[in-house]
Protein backbone atom coordinates (compact mmCIF):
# COMPACT_ATOMS: atom_id res chain seq x y z
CA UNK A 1 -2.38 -14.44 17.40
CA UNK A 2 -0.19 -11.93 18.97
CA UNK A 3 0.28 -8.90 17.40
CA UNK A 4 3.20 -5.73 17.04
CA UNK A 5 3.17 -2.64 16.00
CA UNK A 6 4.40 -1.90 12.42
CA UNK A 7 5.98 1.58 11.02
CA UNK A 8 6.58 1.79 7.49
CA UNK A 9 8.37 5.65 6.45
CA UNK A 10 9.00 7.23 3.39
CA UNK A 11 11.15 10.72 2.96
CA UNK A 12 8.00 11.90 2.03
CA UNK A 13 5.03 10.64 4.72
CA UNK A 14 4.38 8.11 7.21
CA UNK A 15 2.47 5.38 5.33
CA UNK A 16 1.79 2.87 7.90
CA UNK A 17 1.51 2.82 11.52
CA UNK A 18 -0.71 0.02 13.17
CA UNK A 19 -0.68 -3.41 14.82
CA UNK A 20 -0.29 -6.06 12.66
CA UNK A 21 0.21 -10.10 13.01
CA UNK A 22 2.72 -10.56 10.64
CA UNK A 23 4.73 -8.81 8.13
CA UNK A 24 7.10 -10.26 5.29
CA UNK A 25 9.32 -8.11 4.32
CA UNK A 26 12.22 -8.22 1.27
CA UNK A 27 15.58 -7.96 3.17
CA UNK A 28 18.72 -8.22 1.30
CA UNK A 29 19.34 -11.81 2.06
CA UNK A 30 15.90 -13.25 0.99
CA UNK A 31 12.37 -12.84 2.19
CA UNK A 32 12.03 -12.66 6.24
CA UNK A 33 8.82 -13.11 7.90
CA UNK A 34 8.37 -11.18 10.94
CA UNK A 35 5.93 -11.95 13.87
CA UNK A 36 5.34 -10.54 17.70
CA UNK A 37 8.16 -11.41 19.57
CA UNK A 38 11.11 -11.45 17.01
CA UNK A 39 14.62 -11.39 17.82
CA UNK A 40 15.78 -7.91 17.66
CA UNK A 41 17.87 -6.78 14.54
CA UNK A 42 18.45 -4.24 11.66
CA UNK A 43 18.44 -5.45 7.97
CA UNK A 44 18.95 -3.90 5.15
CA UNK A 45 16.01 -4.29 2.71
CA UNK A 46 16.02 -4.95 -1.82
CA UNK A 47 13.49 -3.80 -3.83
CA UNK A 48 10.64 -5.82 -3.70
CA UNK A 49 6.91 -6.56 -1.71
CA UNK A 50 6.02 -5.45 2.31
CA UNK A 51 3.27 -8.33 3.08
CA UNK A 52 1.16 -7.29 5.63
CA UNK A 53 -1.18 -9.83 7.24
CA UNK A 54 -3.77 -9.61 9.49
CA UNK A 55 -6.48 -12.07 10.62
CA UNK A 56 -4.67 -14.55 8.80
CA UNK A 57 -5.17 -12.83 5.39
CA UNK A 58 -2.66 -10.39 3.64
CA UNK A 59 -4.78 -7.10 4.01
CA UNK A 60 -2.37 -4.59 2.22
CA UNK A 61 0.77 -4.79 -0.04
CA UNK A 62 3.42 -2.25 -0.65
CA UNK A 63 6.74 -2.04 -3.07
CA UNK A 64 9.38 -0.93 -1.35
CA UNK A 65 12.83 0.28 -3.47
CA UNK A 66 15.21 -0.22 -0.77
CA UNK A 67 16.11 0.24 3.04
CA UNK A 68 16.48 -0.38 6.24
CA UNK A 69 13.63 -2.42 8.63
CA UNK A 70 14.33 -2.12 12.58
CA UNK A 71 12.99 -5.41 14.09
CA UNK A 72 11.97 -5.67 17.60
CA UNK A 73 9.97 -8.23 19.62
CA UNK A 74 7.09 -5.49 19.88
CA UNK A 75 7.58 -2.95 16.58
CA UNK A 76 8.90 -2.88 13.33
CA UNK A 77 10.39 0.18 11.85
CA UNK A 78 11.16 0.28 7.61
CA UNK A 79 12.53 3.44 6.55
CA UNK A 80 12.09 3.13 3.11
CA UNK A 81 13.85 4.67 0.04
CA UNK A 82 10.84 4.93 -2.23
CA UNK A 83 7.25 3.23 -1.05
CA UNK A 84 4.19 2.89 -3.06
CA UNK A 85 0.98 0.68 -2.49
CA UNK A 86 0.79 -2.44 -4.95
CA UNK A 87 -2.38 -1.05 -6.09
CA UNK A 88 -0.62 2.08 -7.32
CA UNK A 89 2.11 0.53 -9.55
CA UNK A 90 2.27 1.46 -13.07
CA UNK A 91 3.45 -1.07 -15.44
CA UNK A 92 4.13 1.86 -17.90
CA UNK A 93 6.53 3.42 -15.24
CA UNK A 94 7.84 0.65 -13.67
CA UNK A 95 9.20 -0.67 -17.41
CA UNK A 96 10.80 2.96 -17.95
CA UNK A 97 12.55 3.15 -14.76
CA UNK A 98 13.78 -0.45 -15.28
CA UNK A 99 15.31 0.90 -19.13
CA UNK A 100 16.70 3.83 -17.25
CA UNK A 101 18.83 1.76 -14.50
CA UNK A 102 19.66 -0.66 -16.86
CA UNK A 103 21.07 2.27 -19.50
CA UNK A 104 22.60 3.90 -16.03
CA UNK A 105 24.37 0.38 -15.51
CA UNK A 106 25.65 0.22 -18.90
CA UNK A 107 27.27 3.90 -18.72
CA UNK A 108 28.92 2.68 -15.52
CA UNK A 109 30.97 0.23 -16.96
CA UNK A 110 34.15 2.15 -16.19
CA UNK A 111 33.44 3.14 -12.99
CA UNK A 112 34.88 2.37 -9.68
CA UNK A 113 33.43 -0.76 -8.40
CA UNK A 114 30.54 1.51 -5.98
CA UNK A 115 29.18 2.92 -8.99
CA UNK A 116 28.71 -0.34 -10.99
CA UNK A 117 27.43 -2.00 -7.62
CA UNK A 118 25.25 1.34 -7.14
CA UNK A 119 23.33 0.67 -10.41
CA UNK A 120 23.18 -2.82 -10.18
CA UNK A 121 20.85 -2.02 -7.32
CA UNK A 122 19.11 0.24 -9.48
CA UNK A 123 18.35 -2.55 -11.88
CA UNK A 124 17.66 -4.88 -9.22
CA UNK A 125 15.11 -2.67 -7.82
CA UNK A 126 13.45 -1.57 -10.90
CA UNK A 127 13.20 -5.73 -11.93
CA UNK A 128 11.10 -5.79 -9.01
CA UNK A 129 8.79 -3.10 -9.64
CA UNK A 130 8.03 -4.47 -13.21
CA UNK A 131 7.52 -7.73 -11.19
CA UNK A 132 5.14 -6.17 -8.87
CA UNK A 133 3.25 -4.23 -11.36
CA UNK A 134 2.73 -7.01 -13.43
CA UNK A 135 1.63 -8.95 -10.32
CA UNK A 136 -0.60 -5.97 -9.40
């Protein structure tokens, strides 16, 4: 199977860079698989699971809190808000940052519409995570 090469960045490292077969990835409108040869584009990713898959097997999974993904028919480039690998979810933290954004949507009740749609995607993201880490 044809391959492409596969960037994922966080502010704070590079945490993938290699040739993969296929990645899924969690853009805003739903899942989106993602194989050599893809129509160029630029989505905007939700929090939720990077699938990478190689030989026909998912070889690594990461949560991702948000972004953007760069598609092109040779590379994909996510510039992530927050990345960690599945492996390295804590329930613990994930069920605290979900109480937090849910708390932070509450308080925004009587905001302008941006701030109530800002931490909506707070608690959207951190319902993931829990998801993930229970997953995990």
């Amino acid at each position: 199977m044809a391959s492409f090469q596969l960037e994922l960045v966080s502010p704070e490292k590079l945490l993938l860079s290699r040739a993969v077969e296929m990645a899924v990835i969690p853009a805003a409108e739903g899942e989106m698989g993602v194989l050599a040869g893809h129509a160029p584009m630029i989505v905007a990713l939700r929090g939720g699971v990077i699938s990478v898959r190689e030989g026909g097997q998912v070889t690594e999974q990461l949560f991702v809190a948000g972004g953007f993904a760069e598609v092109a028919p040779d590379r994909v480039t996510i510039l992530a808000d927050e990345a960690t690998p599945l492996a390295s979810l804590s329930k613990s933290e994930a069920q605290q940052r979900l109480a937090e954004a849910e708390a932070a949507l509450s308080a925004a009740a009587n905001e302008t519409p941006e701030k109530r749609e800002a931490a909506m995607a707070r608690v959207l993201s951190a319902r993931a995570m829990v998801e993930a880490a229970l997953a995990a």
